[in-house]
Every structure is written in structure tokens, then in C-alpha cells.
PDB file of N, CA and C in Angstrom:
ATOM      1  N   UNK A   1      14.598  24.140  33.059  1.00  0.00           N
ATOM      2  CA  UNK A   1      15.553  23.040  33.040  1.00  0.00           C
ATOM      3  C   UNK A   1      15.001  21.910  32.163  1.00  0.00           C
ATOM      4  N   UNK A   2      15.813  21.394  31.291  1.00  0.00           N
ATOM      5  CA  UNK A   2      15.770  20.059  30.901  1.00  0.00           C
ATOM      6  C   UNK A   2      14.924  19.354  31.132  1.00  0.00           C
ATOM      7  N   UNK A   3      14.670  18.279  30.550  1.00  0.00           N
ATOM      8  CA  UNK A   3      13.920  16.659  31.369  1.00  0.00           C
ATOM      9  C   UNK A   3      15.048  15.687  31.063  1.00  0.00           C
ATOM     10  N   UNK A   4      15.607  15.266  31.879  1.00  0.00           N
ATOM     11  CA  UNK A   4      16.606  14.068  31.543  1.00  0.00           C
ATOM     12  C   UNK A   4      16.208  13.070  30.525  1.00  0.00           C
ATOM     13  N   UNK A   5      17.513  12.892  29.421  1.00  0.00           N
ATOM     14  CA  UNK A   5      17.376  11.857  28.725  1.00  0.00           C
ATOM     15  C   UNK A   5      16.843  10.259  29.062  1.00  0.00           C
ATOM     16  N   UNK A   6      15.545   9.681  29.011  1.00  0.00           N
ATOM     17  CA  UNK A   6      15.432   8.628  29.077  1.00  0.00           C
ATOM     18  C   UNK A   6      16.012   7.220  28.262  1.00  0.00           C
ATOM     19  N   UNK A   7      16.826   6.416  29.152  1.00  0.00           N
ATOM     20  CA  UNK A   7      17.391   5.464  28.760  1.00  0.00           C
ATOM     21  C   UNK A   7      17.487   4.335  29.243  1.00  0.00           C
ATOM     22  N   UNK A   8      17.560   3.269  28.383  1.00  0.00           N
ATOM     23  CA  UNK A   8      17.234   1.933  29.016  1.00  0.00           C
ATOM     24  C   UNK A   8      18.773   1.516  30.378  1.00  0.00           C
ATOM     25  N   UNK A   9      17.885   0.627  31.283  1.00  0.00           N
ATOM     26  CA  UNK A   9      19.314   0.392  31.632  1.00  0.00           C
ATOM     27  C   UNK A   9      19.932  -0.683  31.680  1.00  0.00           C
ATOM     28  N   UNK A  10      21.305  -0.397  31.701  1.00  0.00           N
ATOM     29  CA  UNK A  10      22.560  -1.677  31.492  1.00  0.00           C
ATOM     30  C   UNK A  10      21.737  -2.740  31.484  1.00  0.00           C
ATOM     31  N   UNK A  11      21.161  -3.199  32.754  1.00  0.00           N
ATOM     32  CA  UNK A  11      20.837  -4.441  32.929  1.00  0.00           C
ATOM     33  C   UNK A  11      20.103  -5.153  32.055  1.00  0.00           C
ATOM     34  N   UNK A  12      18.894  -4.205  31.015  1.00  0.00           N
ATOM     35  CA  UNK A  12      18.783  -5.216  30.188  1.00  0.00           C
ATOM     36  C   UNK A  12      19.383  -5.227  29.143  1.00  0.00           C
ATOM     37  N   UNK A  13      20.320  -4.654  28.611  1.00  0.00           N
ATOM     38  CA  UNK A  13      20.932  -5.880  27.781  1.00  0.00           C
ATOM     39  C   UNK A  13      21.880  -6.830  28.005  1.00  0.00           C
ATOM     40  N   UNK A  14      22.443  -6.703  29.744  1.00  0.00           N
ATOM     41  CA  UNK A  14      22.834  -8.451  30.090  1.00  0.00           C
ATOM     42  C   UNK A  14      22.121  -9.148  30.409  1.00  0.00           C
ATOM     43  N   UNK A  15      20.864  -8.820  30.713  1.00  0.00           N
ATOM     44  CA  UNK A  15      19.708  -9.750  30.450  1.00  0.00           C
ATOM     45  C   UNK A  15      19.927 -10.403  29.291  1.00  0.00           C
ATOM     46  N   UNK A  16      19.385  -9.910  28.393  1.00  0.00           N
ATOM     47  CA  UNK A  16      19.050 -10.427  27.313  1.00  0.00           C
ATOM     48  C   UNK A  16      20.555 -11.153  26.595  1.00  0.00           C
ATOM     49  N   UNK A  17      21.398 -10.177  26.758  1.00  0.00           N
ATOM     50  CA  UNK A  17      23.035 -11.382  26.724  1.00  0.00           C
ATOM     51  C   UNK A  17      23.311 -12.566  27.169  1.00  0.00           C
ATOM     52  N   UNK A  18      22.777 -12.623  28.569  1.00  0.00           N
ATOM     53  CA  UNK A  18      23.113 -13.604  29.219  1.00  0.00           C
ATOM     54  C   UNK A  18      22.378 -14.619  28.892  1.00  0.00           C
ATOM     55  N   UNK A  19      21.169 -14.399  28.472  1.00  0.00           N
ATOM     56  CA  UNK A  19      20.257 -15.991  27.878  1.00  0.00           C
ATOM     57  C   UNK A  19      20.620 -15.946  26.665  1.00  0.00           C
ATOM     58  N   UNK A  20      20.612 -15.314  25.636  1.00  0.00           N
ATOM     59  CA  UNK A  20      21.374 -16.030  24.471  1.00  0.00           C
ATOM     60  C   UNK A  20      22.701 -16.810  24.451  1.00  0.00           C
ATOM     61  N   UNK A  21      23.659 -15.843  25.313  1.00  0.00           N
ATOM     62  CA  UNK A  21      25.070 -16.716  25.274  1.00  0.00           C
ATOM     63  C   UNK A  21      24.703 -18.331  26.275  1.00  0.00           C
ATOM     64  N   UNK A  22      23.631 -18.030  27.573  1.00  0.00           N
ATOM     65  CA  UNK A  22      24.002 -18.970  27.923  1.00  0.00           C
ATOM     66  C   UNK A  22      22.857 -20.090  27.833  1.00  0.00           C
ATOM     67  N   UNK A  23      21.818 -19.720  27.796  1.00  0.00           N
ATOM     68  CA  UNK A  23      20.387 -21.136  26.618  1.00  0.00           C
ATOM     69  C   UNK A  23      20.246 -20.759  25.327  1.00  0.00           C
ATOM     70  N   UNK A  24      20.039 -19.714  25.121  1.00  0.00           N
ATOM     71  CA  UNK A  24      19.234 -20.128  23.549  1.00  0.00           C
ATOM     72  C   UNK A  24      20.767 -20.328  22.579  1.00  0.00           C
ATOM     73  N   UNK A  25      21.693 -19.776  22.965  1.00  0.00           N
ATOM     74  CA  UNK A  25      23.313 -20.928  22.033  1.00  0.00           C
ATOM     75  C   UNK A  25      23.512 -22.361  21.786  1.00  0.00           C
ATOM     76  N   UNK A  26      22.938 -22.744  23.279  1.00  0.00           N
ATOM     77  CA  UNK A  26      23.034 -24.140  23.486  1.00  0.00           C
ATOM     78  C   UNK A  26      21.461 -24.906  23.018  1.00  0.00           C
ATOM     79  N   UNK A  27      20.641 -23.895  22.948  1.00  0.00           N
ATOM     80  CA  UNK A  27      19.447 -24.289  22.320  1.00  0.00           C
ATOM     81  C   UNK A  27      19.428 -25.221  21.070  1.00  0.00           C
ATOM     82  N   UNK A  28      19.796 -25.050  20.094  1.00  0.00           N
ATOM     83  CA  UNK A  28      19.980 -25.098  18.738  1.00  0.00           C
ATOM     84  C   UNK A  28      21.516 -25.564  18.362  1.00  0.00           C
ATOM     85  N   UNK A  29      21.656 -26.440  17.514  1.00  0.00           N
ATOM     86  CA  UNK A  29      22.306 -26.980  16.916  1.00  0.00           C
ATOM     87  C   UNK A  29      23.902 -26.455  16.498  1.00  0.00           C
ATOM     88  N   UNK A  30      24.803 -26.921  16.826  1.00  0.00           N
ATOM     89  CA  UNK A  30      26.191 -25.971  17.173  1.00  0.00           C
ATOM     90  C   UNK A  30      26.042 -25.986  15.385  1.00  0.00           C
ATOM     91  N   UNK A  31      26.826 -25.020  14.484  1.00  0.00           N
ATOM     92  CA  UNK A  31      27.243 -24.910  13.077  1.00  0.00           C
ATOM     93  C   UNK A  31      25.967 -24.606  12.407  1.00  0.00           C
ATOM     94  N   UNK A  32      25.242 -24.698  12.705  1.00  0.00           N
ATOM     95  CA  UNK A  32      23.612 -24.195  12.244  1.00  0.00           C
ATOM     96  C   UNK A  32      23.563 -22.890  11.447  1.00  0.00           C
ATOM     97  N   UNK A  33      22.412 -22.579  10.676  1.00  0.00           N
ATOM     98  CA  UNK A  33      22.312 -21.122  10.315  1.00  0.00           C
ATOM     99  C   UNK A  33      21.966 -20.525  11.816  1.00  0.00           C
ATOM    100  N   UNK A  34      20.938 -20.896  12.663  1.00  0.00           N
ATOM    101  CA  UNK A  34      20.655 -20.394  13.514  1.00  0.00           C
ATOM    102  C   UNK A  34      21.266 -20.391  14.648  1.00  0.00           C
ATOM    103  N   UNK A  35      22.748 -21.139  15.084  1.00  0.00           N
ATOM    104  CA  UNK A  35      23.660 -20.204  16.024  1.00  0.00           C
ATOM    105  C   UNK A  35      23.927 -19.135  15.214  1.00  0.00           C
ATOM    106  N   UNK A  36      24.184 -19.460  13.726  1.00  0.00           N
ATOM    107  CA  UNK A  36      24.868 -18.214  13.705  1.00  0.00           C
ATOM    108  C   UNK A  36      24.048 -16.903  13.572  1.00  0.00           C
ATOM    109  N   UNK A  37      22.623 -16.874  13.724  1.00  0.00           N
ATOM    110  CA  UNK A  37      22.253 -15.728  13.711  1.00  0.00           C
ATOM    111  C   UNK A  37      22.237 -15.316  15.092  1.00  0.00           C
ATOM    112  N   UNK A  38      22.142 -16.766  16.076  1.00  0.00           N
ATOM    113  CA  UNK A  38      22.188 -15.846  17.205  1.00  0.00           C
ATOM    114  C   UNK A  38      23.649 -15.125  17.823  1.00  0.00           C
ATOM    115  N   UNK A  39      24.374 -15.644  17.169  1.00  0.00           N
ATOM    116  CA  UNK A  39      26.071 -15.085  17.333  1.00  0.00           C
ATOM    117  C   UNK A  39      25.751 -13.859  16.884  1.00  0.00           C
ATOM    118  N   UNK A  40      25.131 -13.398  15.654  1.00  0.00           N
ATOM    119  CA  UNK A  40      24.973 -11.995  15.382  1.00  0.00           C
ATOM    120  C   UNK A  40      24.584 -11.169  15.895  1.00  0.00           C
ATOM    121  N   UNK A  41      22.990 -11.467  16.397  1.00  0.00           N
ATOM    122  CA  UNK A  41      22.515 -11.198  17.929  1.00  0.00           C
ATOM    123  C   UNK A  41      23.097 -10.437  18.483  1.00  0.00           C
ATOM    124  N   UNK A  42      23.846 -10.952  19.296  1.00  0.00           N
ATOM    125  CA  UNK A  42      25.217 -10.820  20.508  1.00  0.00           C
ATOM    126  C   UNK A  42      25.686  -9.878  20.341  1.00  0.00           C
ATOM    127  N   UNK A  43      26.666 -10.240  18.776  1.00  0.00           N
ATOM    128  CA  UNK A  43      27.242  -8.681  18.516  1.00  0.00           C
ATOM    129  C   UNK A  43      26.352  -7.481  18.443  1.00  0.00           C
ATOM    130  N   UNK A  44      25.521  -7.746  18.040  1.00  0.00           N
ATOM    131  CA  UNK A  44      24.384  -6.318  17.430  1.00  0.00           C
ATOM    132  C   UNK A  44      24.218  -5.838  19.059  1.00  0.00           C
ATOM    133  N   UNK A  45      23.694  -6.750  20.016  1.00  0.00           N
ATOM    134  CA  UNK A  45      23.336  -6.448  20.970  1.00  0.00           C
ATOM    135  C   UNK A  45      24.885  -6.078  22.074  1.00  0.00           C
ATOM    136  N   UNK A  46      25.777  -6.490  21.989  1.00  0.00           N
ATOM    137  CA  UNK A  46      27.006  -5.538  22.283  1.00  0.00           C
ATOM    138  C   UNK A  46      27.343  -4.321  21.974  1.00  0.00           C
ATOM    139  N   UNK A  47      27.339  -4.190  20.657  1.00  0.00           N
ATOM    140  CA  UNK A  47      27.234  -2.862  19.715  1.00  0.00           C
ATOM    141  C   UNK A  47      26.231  -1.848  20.322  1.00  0.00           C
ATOM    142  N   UNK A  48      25.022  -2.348  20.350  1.00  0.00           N
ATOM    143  CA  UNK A  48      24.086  -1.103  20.891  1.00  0.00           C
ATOM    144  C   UNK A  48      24.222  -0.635  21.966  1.00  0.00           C
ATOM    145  N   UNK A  49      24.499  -1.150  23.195  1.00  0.00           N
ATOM    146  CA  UNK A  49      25.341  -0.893  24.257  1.00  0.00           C
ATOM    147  C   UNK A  49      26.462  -0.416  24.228  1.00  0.00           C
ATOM    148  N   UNK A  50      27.396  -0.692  23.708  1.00  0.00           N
ATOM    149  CA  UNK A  50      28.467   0.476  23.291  1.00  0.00           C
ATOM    150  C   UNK A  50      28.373   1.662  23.007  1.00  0.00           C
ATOM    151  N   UNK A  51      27.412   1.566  22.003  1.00  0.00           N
ATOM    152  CA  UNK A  51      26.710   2.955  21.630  1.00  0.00           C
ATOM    153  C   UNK A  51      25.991   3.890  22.050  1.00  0.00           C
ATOM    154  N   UNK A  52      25.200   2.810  23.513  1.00  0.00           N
ATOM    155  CA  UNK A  52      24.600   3.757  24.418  1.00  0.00           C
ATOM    156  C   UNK A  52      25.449   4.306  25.313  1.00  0.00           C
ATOM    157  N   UNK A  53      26.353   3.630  25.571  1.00  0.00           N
ATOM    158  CA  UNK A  53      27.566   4.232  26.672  1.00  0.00           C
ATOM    159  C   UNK A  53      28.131   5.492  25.810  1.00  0.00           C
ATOM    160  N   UNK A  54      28.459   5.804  24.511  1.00  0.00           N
ATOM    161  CA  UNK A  54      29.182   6.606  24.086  1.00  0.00           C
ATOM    162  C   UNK A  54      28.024   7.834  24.121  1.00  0.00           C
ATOM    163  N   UNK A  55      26.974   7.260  23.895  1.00  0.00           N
ATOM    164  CA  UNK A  55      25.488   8.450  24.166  1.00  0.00           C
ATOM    165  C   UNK A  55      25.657   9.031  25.367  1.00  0.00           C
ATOM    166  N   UNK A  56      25.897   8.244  26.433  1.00  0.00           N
ATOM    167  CA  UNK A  56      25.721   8.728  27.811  1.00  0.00           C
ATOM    168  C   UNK A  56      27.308   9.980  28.132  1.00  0.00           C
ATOM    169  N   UNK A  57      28.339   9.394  27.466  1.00  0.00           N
ATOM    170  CA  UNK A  57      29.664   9.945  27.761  1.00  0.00           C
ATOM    171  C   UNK A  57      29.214  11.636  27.275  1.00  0.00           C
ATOM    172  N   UNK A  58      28.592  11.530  25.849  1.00  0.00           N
ATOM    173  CA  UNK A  58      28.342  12.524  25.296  1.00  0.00           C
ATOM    174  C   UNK A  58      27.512  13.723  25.951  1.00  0.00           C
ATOM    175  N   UNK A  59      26.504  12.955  26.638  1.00  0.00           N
ATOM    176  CA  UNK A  59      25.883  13.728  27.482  1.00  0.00           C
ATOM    177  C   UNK A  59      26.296  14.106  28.567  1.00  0.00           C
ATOM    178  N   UNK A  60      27.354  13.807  29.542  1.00  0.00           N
ATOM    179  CA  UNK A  60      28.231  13.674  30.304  1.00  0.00           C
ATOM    180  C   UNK A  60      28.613  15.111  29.930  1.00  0.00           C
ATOM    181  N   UNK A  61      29.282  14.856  28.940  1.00  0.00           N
ATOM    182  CA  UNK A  61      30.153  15.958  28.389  1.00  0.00           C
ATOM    183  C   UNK A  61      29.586  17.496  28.769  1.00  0.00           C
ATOM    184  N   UNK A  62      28.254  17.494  27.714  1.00  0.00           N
ATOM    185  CA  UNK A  62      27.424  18.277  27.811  1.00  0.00           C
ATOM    186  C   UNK A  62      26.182  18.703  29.251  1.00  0.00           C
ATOM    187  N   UNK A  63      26.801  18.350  29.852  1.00  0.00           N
ATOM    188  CA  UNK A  63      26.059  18.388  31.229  1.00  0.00           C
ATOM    189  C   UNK A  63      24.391  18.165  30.999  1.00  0.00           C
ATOM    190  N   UNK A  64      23.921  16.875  29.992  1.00  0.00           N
ATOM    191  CA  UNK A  64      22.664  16.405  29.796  1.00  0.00           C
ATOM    192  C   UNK A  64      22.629  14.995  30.811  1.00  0.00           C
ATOM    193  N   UNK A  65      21.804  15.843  31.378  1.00  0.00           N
ATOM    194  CA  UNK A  65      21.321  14.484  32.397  1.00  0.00           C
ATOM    195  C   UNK A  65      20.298  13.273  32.154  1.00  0.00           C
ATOM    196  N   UNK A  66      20.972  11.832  32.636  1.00  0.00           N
ATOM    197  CA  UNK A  66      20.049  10.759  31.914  1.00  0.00           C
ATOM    198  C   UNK A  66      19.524  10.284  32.981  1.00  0.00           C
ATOM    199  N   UNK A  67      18.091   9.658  32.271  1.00  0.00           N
ATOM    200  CA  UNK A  67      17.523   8.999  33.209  1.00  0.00           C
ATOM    201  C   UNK A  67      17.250   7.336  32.872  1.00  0.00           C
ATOM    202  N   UNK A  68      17.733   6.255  34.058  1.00  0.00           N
ATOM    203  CA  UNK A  68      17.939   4.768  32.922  1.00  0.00           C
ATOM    204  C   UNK A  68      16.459   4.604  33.800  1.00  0.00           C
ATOM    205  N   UNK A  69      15.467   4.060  33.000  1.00  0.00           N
ATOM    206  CA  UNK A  69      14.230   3.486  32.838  1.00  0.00           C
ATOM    207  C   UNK A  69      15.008   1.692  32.998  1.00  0.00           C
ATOM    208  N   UNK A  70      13.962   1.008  33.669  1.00  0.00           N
ATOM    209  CA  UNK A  70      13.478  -0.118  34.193  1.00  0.00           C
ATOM    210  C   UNK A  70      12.367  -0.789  32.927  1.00  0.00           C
ATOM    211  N   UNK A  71      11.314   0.279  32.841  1.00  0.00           N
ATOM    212  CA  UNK A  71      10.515  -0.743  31.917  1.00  0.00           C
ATOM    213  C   UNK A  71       9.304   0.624  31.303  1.00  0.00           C
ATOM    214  N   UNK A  72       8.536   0.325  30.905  1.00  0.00           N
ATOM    215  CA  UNK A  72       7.663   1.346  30.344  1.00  0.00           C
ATOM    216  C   UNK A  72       6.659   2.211  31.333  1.00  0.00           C
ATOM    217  N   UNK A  73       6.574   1.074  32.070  1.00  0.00           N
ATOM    218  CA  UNK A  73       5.636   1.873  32.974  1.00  0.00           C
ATOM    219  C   UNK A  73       6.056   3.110  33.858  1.00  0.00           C
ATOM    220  N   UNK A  74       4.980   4.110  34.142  1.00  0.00           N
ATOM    221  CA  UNK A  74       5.421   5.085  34.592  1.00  0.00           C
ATOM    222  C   UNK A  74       5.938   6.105  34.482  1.00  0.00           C
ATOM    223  N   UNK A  75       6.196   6.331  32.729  1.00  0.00           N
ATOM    224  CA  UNK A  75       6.626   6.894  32.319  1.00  0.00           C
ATOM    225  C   UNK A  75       5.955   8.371  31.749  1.00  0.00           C
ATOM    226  N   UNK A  76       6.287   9.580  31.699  1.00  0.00           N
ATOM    227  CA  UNK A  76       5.397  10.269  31.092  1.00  0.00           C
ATOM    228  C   UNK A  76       4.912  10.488  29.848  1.00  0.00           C
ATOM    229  N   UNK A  77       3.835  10.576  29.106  1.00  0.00           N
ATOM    230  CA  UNK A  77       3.730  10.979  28.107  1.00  0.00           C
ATOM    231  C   UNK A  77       4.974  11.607  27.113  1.00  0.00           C
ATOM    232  N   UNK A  78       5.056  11.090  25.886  1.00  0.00           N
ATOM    233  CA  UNK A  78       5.931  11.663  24.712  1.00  0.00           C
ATOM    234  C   UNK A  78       5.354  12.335  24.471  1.00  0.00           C
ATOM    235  N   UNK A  79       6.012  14.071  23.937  1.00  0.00           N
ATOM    236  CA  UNK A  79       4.895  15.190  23.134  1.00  0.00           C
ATOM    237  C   UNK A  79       4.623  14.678  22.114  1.00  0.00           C
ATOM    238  N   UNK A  80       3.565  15.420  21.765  1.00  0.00           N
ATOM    239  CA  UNK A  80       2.803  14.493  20.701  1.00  0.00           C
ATOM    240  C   UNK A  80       3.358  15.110  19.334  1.00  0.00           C
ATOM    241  N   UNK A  81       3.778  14.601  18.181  1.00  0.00           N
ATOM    242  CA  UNK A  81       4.695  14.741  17.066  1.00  0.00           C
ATOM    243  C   UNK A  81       3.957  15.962  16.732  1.00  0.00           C
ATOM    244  N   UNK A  82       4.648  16.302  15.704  1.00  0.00           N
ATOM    245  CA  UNK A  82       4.457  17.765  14.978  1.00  0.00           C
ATOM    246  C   UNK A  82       3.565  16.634  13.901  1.00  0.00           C
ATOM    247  N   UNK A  83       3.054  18.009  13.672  1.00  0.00           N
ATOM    248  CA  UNK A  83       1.881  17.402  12.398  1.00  0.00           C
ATOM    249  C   UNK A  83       2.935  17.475  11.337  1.00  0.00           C
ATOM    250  N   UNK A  84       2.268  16.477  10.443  1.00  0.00           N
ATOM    251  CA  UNK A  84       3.218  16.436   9.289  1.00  0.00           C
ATOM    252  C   UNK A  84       2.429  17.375   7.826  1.00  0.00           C
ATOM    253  N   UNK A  85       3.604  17.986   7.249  1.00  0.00           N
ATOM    254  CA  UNK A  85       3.055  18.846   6.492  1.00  0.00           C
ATOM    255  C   UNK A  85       2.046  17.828   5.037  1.00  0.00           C
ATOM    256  N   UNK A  86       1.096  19.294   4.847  1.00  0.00           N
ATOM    257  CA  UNK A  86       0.014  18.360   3.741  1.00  0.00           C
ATOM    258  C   UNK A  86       0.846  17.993   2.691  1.00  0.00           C
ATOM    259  N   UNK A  87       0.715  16.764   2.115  1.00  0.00           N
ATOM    260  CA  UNK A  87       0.727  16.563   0.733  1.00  0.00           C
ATOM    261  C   UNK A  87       0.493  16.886  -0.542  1.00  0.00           C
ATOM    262  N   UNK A  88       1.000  17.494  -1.445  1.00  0.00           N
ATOM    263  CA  UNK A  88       0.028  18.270  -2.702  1.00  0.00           C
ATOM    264  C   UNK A  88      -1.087  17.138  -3.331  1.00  0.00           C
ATOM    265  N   UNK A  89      -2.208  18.008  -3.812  1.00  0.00           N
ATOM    266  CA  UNK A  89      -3.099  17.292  -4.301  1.00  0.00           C
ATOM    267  C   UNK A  89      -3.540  17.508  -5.612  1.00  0.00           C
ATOM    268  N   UNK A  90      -3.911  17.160  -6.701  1.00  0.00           N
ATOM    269  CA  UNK A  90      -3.886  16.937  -8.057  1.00  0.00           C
ATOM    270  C   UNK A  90      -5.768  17.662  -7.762  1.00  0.00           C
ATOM    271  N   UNK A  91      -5.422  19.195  -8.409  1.00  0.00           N
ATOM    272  CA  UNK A  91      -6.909  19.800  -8.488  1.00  0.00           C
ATOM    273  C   UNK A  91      -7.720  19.664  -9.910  1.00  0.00           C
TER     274      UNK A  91
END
């Protein structure tokens, strides 16, 4: 069997939503370059969440089971990458 897909969950990115929309907006200067990057922020960080939901639907689909992670700890080891093939070398 499988190992369930590890994935972050919901909560942090309304974490992290919720203090931009509601201090670091009001942080900084209304019409600024820097609301508006943090307006971008927002979206980007809406977007990726969207995207993880459509990840999860997908897996849904496919009867791949997820697992939403809290934080790093505890987690098991990633296999360790494939070696990457040699480079040619000038003999």
C-alpha cells in the first residue's frame, strides 16, 4: 500500500491570510508599493490553496490518500534522490 500524500494543512494558510489581511495591510502605508505587494501576497497565497484543494479532489478521485501535516516535525525521512547522472568530461 501507498504512503499517503503529505500535505500542509488548511489552517496554515489562514494563518498566514489572516495576518496579512488583518496587520501587516494595515502595517504600511495604504497606496504604497508595499500594500501592493502584500495584496499580491494574498492572491498568490489564495491561489496556492486552490490549487491544493484541486490536488486533494484529484486524489480523491484516484483513491490517493492524504495526509495534512501540522509542521515538520515528525515526519519521516524523504527517500533519498536518485543520483544524478555523470556529466561528460573533456579527456
Amino acid at each position: 500500500m501507498e504512503r499517503p500524500i503529505p500535505l500542509p494543512s488548511h489552517i496554515h494558510y489562514e494563518l498566514l491570510l489572516q495576518l496579512l489581511e488583518r496587520q501587516t495591510m494595515f502595517a504600511v502605508n495604504q497606496n504604497s508599493p508595499q500594500q501592493e505587494k502584500i495584496h499580491e501576497l494574498i492572491i498568490t497565497l489564495r491561489k496556492a490553496l486552490s490549487q491544493q484543494k484541486q490536488l486533494e479532489a484529484s486524489c480523491d478521485s484516484a483513491n490517493i490518500a492524504i495526509e495534512y501535516h501540522w509542521s515538520l516535525n515528525n515526519l519521516p525521512a524523504a527517500p533519498p534522490a536518485p543520483p544524478s547522472s555523470p556529466t561528460p568530461t573533456d579527456s
